[in-house]
C-alpha atoms as a PDB file:
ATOM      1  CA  UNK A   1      47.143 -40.544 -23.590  1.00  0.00           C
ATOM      2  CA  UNK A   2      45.367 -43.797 -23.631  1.00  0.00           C
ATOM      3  CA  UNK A   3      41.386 -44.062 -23.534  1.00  0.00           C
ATOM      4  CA  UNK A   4      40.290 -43.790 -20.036  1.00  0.00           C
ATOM      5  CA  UNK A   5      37.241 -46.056 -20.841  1.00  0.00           C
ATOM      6  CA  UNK A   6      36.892 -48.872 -23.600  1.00  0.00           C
ATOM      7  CA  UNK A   7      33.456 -50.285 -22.867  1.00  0.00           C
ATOM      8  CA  UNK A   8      31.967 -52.983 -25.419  1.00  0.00           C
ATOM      9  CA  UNK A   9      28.907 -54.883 -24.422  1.00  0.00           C
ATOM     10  CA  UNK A  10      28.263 -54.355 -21.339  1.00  0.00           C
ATOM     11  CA  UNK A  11      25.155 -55.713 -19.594  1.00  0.00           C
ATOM     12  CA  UNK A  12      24.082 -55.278 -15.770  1.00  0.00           C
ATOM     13  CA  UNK A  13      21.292 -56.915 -13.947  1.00  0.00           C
ATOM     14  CA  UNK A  14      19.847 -57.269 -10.660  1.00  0.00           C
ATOM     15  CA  UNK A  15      17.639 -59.920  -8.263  1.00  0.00           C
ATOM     16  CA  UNK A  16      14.303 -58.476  -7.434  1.00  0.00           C
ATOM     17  CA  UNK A  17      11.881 -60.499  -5.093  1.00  0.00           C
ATOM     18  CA  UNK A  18       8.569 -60.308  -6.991  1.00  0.00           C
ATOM     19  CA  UNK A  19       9.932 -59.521 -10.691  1.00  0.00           C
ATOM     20  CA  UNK A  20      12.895 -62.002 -11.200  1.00  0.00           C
ATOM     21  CA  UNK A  21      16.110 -60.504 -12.802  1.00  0.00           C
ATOM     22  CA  UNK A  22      15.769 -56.648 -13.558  1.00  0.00           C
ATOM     23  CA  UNK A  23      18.125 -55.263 -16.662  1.00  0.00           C
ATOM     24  CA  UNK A  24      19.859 -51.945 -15.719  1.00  0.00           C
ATOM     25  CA  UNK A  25      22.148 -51.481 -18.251  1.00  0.00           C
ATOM     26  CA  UNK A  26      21.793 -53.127 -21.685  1.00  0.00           C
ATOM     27  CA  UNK A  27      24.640 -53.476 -24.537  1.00  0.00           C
ATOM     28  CA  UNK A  28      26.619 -50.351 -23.466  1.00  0.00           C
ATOM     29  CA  UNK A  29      29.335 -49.424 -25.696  1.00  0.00           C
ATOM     30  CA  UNK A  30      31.786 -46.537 -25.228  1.00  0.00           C
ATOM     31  CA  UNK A  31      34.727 -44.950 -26.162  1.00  0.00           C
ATOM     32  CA  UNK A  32      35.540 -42.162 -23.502  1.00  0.00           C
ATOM     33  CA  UNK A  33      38.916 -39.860 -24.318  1.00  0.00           C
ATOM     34  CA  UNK A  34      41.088 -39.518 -21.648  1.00  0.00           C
ATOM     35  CA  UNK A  35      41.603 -35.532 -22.414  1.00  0.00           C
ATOM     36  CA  UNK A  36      38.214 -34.299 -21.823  1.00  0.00           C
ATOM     37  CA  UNK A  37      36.131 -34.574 -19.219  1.00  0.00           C
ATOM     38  CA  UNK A  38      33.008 -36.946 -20.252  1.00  0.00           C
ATOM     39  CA  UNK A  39      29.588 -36.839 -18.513  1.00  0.00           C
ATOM     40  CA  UNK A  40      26.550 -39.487 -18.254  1.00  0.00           C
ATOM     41  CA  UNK A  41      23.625 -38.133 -18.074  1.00  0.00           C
ATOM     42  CA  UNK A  42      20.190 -39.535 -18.070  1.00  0.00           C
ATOM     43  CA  UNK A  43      16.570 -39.189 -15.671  1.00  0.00           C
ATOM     44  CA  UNK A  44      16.686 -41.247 -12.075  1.00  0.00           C
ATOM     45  CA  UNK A  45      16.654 -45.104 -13.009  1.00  0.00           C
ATOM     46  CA  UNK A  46      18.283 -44.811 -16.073  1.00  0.00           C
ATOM     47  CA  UNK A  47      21.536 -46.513 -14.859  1.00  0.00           C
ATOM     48  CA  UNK A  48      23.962 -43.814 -14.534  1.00  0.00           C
ATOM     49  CA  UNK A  49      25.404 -44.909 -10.702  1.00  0.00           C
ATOM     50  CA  UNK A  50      25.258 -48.119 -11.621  1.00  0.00           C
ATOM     51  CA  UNK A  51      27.517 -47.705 -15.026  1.00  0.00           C
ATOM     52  CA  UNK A  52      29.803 -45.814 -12.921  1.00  0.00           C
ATOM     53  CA  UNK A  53      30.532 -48.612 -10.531  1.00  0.00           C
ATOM     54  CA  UNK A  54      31.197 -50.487 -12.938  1.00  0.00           C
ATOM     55  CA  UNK A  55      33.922 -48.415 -14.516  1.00  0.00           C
ATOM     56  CA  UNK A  56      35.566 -47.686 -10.919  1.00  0.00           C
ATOM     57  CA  UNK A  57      35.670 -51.817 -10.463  1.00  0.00           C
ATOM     58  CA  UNK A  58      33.081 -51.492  -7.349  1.00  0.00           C
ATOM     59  CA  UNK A  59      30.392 -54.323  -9.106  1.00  0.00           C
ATOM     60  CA  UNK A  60      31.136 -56.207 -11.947  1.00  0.00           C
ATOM     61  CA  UNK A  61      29.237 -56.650 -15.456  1.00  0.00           C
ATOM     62  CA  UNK A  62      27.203 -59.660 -16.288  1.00  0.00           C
ATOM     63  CA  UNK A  63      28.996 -59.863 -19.663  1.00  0.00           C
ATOM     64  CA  UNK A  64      30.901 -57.357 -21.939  1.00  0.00           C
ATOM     65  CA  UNK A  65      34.609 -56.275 -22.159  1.00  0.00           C
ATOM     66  CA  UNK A  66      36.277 -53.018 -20.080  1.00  0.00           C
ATOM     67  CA  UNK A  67      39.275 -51.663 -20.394  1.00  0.00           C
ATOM     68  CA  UNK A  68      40.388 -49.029 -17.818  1.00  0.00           C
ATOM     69  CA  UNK A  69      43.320 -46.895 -19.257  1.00  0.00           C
ATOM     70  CA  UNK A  70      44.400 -49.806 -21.306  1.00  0.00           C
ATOM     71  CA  UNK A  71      43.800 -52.251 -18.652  1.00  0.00           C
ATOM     72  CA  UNK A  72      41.218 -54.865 -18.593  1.00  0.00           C
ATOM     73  CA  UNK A  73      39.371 -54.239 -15.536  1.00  0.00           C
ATOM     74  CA  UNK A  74      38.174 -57.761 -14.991  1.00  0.00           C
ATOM     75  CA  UNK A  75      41.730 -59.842 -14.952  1.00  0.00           C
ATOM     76  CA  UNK A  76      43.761 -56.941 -13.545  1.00  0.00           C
ATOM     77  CA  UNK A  77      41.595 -54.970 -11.157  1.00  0.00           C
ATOM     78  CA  UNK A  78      44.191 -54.562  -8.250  1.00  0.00           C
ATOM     79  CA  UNK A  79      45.702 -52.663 -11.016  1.00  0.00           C
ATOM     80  CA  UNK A  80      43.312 -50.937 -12.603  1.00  0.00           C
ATOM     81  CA  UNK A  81      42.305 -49.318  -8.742  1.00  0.00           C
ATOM     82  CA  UNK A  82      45.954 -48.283  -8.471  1.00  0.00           C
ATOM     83  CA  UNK A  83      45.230 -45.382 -10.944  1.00  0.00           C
ATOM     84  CA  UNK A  84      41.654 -44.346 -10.365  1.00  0.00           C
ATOM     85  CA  UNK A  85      38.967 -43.361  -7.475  1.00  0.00           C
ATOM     86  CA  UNK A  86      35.721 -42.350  -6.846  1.00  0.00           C
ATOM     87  CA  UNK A  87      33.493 -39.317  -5.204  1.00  0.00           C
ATOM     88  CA  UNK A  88      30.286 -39.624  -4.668  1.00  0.00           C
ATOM     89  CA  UNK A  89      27.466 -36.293  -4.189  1.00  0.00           C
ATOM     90  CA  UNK A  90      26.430 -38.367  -0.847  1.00  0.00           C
ATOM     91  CA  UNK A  91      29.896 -38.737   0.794  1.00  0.00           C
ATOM     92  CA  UNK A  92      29.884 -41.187   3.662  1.00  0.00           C
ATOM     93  CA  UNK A  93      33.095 -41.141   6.125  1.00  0.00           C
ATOM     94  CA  UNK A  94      33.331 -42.385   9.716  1.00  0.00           C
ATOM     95  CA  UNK A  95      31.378 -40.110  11.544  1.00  0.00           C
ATOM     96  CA  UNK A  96      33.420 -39.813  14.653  1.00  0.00           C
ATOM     97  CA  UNK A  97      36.196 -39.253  12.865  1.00  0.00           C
ATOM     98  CA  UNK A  98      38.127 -35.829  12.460  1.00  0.00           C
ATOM     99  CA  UNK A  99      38.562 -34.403   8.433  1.00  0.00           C
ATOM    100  CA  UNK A 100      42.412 -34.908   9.021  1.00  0.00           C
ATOM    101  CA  UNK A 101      41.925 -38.900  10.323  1.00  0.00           C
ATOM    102  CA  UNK A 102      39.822 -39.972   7.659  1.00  0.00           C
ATOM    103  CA  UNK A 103      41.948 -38.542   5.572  1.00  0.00           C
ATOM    104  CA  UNK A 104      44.686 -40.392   6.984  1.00  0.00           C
ATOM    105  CA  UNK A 105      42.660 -43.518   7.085  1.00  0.00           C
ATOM    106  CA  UNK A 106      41.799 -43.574   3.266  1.00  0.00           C
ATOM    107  CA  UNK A 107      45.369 -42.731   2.739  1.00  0.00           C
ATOM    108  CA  UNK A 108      46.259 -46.067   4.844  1.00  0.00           C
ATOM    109  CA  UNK A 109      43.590 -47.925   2.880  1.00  0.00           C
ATOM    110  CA  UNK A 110      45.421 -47.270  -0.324  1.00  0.00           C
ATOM    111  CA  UNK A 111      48.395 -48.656   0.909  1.00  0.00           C
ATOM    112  CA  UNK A 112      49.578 -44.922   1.753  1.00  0.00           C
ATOM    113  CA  UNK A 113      52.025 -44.567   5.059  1.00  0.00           C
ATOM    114  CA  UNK A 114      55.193 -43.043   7.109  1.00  0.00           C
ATOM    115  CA  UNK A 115      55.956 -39.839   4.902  1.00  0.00           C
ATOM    116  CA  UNK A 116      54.621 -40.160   1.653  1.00  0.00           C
ATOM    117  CA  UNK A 117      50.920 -40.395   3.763  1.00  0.00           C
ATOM    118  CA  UNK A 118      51.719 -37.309   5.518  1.00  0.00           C
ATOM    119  CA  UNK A 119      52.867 -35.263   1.796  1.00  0.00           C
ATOM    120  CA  UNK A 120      49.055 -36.755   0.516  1.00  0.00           C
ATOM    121  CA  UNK A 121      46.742 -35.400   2.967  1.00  0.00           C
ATOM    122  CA  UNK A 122      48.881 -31.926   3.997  1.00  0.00           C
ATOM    123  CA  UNK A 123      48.301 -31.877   0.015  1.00  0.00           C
ATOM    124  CA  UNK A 124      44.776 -32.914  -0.020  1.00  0.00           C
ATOM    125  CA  UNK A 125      44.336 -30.294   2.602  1.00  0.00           C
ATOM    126  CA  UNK A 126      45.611 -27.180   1.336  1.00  0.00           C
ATOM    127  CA  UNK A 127      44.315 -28.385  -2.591  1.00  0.00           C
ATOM    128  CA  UNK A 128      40.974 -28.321  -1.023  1.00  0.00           C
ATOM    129  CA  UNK A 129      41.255 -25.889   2.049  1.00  0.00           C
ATOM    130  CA  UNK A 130      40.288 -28.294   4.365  1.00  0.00           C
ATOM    131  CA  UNK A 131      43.083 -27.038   6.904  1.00  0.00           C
ATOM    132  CA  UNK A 132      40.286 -24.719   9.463  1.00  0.00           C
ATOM    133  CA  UNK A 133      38.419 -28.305   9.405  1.00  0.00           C
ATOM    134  CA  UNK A 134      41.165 -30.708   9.722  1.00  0.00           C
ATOM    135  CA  UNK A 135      39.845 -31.146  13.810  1.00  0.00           C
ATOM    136  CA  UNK A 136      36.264 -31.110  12.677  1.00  0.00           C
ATOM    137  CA  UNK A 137      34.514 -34.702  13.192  1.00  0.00           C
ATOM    138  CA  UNK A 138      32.731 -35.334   9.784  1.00  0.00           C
ATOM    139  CA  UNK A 139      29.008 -35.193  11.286  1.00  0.00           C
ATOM    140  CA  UNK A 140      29.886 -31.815  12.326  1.00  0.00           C
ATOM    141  CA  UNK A 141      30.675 -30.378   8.476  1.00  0.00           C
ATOM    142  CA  UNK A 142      28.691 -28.872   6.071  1.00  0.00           C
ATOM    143  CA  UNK A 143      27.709 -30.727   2.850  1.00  0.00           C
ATOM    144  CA  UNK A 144      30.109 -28.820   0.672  1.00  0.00           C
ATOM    145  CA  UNK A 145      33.199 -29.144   3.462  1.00  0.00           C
ATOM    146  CA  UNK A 146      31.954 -32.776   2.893  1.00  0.00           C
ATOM    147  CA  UNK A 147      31.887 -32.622  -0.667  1.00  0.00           C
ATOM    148  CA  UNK A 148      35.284 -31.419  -0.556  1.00  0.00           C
ATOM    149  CA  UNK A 149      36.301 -34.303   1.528  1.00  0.00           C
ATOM    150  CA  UNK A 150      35.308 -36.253  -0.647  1.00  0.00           C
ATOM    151  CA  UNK A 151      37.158 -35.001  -3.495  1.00  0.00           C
ATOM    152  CA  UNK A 152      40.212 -34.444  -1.071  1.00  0.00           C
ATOM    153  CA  UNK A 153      39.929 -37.911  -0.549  1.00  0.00           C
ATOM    154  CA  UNK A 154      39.576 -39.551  -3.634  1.00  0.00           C
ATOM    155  CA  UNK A 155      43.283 -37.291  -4.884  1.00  0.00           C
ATOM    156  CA  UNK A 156      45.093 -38.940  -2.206  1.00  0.00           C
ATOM    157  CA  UNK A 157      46.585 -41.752  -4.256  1.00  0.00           C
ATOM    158  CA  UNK A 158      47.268 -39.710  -7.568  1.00  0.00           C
ATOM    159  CA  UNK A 159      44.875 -40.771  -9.649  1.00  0.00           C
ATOM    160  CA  UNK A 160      44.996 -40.803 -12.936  1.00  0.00           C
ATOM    161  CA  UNK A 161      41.215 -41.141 -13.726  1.00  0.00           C
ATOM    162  CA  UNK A 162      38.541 -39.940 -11.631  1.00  0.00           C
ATOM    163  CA  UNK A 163      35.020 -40.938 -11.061  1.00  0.00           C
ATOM    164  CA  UNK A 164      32.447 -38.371 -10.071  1.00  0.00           C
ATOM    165  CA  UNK A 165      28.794 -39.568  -9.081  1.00  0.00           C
ATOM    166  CA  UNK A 166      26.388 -36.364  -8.865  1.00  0.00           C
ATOM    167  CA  UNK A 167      29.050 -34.576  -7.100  1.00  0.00           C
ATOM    168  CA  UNK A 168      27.076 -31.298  -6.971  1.00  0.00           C
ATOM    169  CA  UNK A 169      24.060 -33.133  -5.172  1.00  0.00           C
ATOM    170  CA  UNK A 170      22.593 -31.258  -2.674  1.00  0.00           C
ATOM    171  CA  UNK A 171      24.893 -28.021  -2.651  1.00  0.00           C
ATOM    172  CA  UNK A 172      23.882 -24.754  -3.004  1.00  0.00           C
ATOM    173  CA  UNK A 173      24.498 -22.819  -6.043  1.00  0.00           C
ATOM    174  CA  UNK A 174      27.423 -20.963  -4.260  1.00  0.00           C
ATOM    175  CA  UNK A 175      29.455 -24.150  -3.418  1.00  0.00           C
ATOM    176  CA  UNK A 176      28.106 -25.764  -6.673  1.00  0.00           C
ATOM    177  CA  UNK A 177      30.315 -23.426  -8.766  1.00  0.00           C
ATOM    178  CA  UNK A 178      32.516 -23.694  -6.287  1.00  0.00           C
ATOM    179  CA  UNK A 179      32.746 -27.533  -6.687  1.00  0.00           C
ATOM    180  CA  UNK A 180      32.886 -27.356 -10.587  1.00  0.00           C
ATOM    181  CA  UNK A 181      35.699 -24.739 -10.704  1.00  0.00           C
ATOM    182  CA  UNK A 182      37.195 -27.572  -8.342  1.00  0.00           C
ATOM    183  CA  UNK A 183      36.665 -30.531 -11.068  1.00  0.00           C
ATOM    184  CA  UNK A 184      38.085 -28.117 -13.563  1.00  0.00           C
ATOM    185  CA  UNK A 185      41.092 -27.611 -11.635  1.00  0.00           C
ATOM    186  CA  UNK A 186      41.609 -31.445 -10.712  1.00  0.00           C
ATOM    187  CA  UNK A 187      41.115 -31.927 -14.939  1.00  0.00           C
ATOM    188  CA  UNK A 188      43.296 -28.947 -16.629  1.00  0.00           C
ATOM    189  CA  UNK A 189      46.153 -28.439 -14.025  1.00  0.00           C
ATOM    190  CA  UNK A 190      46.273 -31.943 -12.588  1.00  0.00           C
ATOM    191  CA  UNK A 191      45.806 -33.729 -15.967  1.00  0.00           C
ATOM    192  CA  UNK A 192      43.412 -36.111 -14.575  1.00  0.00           C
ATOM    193  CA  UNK A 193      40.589 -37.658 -17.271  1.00  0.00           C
ATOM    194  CA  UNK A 194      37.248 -37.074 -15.753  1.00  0.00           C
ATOM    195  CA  UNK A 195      33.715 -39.344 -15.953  1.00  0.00           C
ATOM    196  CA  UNK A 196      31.222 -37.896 -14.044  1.00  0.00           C
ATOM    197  CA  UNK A 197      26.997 -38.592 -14.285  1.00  0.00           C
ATOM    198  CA  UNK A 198      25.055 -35.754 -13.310  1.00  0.00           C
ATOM    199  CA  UNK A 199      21.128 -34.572 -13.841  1.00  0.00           C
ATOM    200  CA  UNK A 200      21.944 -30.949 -13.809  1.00  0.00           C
ATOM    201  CA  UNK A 201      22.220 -30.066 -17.498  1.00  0.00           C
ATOM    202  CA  UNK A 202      24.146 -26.405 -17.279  1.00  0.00           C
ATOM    203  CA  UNK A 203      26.810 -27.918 -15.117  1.00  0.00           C
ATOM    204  CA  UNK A 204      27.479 -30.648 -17.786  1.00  0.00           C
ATOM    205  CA  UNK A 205      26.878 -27.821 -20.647  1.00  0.00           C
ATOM    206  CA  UNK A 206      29.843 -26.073 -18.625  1.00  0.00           C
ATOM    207  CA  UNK A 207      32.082 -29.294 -17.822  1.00  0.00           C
ATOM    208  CA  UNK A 208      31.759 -31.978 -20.565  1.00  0.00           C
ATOM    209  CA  UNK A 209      33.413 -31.770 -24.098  1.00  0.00           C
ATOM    210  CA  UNK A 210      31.368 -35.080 -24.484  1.00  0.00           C
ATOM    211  CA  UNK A 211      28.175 -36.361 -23.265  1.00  0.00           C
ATOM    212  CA  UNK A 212      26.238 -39.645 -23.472  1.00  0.00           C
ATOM    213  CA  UNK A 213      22.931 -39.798 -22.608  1.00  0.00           C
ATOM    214  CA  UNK A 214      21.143 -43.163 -20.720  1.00  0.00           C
ATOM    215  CA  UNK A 215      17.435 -43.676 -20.771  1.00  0.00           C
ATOM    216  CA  UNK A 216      16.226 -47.153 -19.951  1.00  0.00           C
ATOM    217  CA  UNK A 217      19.783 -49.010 -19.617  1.00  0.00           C
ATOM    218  CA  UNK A 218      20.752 -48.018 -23.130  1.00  0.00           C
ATOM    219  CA  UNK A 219      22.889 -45.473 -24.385  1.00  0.00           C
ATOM    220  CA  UNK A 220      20.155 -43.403 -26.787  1.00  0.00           C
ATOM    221  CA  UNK A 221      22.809 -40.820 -27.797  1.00  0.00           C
ATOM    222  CA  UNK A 222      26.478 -39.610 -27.427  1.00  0.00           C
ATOM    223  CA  UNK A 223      27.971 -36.160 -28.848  1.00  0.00           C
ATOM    224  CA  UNK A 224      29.111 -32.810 -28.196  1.00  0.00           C
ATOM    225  CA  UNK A 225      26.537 -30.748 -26.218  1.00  0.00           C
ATOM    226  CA  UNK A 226      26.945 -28.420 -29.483  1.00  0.00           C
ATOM    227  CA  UNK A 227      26.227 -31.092 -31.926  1.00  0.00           C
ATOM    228  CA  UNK A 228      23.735 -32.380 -29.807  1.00  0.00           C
ATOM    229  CA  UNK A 229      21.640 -29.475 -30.217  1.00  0.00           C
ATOM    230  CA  UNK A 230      22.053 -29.189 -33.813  1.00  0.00           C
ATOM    231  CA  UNK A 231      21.388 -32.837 -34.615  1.00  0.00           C
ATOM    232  CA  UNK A 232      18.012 -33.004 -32.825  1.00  0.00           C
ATOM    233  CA  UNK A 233      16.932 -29.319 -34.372  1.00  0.00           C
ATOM    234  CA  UNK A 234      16.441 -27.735 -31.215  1.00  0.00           C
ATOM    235  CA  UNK A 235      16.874 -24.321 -32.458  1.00  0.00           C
ATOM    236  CA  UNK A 236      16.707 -20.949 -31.165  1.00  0.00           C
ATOM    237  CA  UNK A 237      14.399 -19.500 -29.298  1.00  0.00           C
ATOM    238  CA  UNK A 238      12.327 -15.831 -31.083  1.00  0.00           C
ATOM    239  CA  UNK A 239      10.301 -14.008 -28.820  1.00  0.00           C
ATOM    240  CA  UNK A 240       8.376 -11.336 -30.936  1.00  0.00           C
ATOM    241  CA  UNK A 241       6.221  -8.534 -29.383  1.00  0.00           C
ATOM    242  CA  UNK A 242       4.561  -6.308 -32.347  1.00  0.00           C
ATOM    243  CA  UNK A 243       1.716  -4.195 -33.335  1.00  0.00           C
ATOM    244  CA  UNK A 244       0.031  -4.514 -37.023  1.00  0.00           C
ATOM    245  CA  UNK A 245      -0.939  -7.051 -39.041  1.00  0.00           C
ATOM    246  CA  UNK A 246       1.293  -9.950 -40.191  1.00  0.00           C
ATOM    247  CA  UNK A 247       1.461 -12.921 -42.630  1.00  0.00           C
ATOM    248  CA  UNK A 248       0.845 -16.145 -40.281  1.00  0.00           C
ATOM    249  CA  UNK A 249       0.973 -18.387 -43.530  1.00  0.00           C
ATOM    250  CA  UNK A 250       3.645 -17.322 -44.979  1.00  0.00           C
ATOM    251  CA  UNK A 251       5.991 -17.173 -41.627  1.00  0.00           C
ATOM    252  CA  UNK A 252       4.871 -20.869 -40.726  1.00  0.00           C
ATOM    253  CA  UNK A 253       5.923 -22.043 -44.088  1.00  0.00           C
ATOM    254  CA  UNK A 254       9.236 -20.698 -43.864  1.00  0.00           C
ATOM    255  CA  UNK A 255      11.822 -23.240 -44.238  1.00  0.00           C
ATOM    256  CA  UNK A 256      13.971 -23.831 -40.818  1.00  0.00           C
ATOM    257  CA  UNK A 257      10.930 -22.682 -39.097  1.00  0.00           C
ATOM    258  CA  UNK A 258      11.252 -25.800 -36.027  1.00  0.00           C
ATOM    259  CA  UNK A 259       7.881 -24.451 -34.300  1.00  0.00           C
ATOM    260  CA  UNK A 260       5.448 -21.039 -34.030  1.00  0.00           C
ATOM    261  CA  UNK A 261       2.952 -20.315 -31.685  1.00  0.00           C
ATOM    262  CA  UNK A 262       1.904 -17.003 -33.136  1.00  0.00           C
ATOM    263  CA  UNK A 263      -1.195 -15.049 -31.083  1.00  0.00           C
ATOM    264  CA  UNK A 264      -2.118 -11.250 -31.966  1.00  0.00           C
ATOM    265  CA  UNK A 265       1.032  -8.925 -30.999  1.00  0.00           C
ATOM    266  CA  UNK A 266       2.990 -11.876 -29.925  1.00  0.00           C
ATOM    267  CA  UNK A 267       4.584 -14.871 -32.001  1.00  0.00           C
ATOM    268  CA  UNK A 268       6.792 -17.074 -30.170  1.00  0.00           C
ATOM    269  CA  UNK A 269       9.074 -18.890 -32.695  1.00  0.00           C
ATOM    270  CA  UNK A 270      11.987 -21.965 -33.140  1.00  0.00           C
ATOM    271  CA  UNK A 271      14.181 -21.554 -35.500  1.00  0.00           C
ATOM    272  CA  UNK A 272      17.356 -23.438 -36.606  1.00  0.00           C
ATOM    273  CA  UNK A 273      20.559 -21.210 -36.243  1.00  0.00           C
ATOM    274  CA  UNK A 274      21.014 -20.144 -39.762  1.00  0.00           C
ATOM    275  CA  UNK A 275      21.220 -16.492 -40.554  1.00  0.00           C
ATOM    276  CA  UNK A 276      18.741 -16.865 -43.905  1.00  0.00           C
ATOM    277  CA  UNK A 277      15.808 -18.308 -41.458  1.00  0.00           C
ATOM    278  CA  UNK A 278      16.438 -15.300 -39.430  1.00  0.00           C
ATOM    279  CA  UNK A 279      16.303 -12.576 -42.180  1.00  0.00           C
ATOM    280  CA  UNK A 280      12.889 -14.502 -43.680  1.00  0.00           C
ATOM    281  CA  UNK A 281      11.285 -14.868 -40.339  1.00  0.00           C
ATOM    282  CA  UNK A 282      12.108 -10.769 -40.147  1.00  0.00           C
ATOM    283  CA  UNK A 283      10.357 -10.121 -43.516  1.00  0.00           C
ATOM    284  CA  UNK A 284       7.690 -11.211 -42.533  1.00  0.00           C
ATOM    285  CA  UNK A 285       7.223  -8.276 -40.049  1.00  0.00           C
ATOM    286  CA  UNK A 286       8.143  -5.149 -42.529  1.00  0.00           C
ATOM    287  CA  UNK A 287       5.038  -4.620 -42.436  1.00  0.00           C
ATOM    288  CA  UNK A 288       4.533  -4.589 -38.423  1.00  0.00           C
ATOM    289  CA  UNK A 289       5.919  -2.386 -35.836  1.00  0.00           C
ATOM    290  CA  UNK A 290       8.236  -4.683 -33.763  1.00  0.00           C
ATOM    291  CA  UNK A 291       8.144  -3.809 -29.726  1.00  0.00           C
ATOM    292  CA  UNK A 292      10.458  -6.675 -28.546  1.00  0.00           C
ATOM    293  CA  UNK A 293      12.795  -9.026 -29.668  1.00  0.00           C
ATOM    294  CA  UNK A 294      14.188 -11.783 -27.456  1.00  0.00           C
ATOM    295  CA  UNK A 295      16.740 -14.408 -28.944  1.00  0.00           C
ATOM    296  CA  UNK A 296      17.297 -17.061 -26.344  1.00  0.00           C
ATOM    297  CA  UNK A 297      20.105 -20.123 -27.179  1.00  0.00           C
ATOM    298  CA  UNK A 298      19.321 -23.379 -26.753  1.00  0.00           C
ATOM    299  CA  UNK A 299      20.804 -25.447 -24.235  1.00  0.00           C
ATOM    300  CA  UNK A 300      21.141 -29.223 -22.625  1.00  0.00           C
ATOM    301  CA  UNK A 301      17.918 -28.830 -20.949  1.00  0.00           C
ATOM    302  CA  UNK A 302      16.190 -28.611 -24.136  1.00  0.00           C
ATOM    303  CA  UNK A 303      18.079 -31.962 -25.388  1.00  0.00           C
ATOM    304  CA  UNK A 304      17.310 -33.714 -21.993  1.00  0.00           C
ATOM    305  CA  UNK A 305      13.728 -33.331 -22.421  1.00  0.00           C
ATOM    306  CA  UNK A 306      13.356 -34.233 -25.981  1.00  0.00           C
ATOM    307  CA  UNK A 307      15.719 -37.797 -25.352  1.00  0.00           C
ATOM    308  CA  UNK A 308      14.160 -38.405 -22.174  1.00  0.00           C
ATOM    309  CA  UNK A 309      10.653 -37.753 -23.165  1.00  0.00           C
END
């Protein structure tokens, strides 16, 4: 499969009234895999929607190349928009419209009609099980029925890449998972490549094989949320409840010791993931009676904070 993304250089700014030109995004280079599903993350402001319009042809770069499944996205967009779309986590449809007739009129839009329309959307409908809504005006749904639309909508033409902004924004955690098994699904048994920005870090722990991280307009970090974690040394978390007396010294000078906040009866350690730190870290407490022990993992939530901070 070709690379769903080739991005080299890419620069975005915009007109402000009282501060001149403002940079969003500044010398953004990536490489995104067509076989896994990639995610952008990064705090509000950081450029995330705006990258992602970019890549789905919506606004155009200042400078910098893009290539869109081999295709450069600035001299062949009519092409490039043949094989991808776009949902959003704030979907906005005609409101007086039914789910079924704005399906239909997206379909239209993308140059959908006669029978091969109808296959689309009784497809996008029972994909999505949007069929007990499909005489439901949009302003009448729920947010996840709209979510769904909104995914529904942006299959219709067969994409082969799709664009996700947020799309678990304001869902509850029931129709949340429900959402994600939903991307899964479009990405494993519809062999669609996936880009999707999100704030949420377990939902991109559970979705992305690869994540790049934005802060300021600048791509500060891209990896595997696995190697992620190791890189930056956020290690595992030791919660220790004991009685007795224990060396302080020598467990804070244990090597692949991250951090220790030791108190009497307590010690609440970081440690890197390497089975010698944990057998020196337990030495030290031979001579203590040990009441708890709580080993907690690390997760994207812990490498958020330390690249956005």
């Amino acid at each position: 499969m070709k690379d769903a993304v080739c991005a080299s250089g890419i620069c975005k700014g915009f007109n402000t009234i009282f501060r001149g030109k403002k940079e969003v995004l500044k010398d953004i280079n990536l490489l995104i895999d067509g076989e896994e599903i990639f995610g952008i993350l990064g705090p509000n402001g950081s450029g995330k929607t705006t990258l992602l319009s970019i890549f789905s042809t919506l606004i155009y770069p200042d400078s910098g190349e893009l290539t869109i499944l081999g295709i450069d996205a600035r001299r062949n967009t009519h092409e490039v928009r043949k094989l991808i779309n776009i949902s959003t986590g704030k979907p906005n449809f005609p409101w007086s419209l039914t789910v079924k007739e704005n399906l239909r009129h997206s379909g239209m839009l993308y140059g959908l009609h006669g029978r091969e329309l109808d296959r689309a959307v009784d497809w996008s409908m029972e994909s999505f099980e949007l069929y007990q809504y499909q005489d439901t005006r949009f302003e009448n749904l729920s947010t996840g029925v709209k979510q769904r639309l909104s995914l529904a909508k942006a299959m219709l033409n067969g994409p082969k890449l799709l664009f996700l902004d947020e799309p678990t924004t304001g869902l509850d955690p029931q129709m949340a998972q429900r959402t994600r098994a939903l991307v899964k699904r479009i990405h494993r048994d519809m062999g669609v490549s996936v880009v999707m920005t999100t704030h949420y870090m377990p939902e991109a722990e559970e979705l992305c094989g690869m994540i790049a991280f934005l802060k300021e307009g600048r791509i500060i970090a891209q990896d595997t949320p696995a190697r992620l974690k190791r890189n930056l040394k956020i290690g595992e978390r030791m919660r220790i409840r004991y009685s007795g007396n224990i060396d302080c010294d020598a467990l804070r000078s244990i090597p692949g010791l991250i951090s220790a906040e030791i108190s009497k009866g307590r010690a609440d350690l970081v440690v890197d993931k390497n089975e010698a730190t944990f057998s020196r870290v337990m030495r030290t407490f031979q001579s203590a009676e040990i009441l708890e022990l709580e080993l907690e993992e690390p997760d994207l939530e812990d490498v958020f904070i330390e690249l956005a901070g």
